[in-house]
C-alpha atoms as a PDB file:
ATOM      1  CA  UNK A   1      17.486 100.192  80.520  1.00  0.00           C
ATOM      2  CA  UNK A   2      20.539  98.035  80.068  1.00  0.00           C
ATOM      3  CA  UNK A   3      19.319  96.360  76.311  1.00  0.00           C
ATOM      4  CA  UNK A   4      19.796 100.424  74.910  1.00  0.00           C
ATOM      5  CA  UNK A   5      23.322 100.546  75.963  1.00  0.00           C
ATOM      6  CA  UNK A   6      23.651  97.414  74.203  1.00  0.00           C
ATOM      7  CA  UNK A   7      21.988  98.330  71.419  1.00  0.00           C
ATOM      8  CA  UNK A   8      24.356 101.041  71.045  1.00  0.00           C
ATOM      9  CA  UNK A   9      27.418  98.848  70.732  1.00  0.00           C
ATOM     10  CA  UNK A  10      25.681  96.341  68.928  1.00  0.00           C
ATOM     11  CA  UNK A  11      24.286  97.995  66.256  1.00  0.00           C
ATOM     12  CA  UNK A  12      23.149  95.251  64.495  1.00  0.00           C
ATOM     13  CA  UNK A  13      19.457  93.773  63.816  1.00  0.00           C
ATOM     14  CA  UNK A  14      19.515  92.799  67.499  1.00  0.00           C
ATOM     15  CA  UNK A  15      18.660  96.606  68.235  1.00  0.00           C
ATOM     16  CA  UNK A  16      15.086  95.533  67.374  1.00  0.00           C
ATOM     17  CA  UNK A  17      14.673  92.907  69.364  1.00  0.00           C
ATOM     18  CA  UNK A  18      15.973  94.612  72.164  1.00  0.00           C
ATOM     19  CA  UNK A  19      13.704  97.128  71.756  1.00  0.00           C
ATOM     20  CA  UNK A  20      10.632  95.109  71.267  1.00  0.00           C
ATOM     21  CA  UNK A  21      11.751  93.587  74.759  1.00  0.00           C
ATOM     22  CA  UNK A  22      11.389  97.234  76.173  1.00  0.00           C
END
């Protein structure tokens, strides 16, 4: 699960997208 790790340095609106990918 690589897209949390970069939601965590992201932190930005991306977070959602990268969860919707999960």
């Amino acid at each position: 699960m690589p897209t949390v790790t970069v939601v965590d340095w992201t932190g930005s609106p991306l977070s959602l997208i990268s969860i919707s990918s999960l």
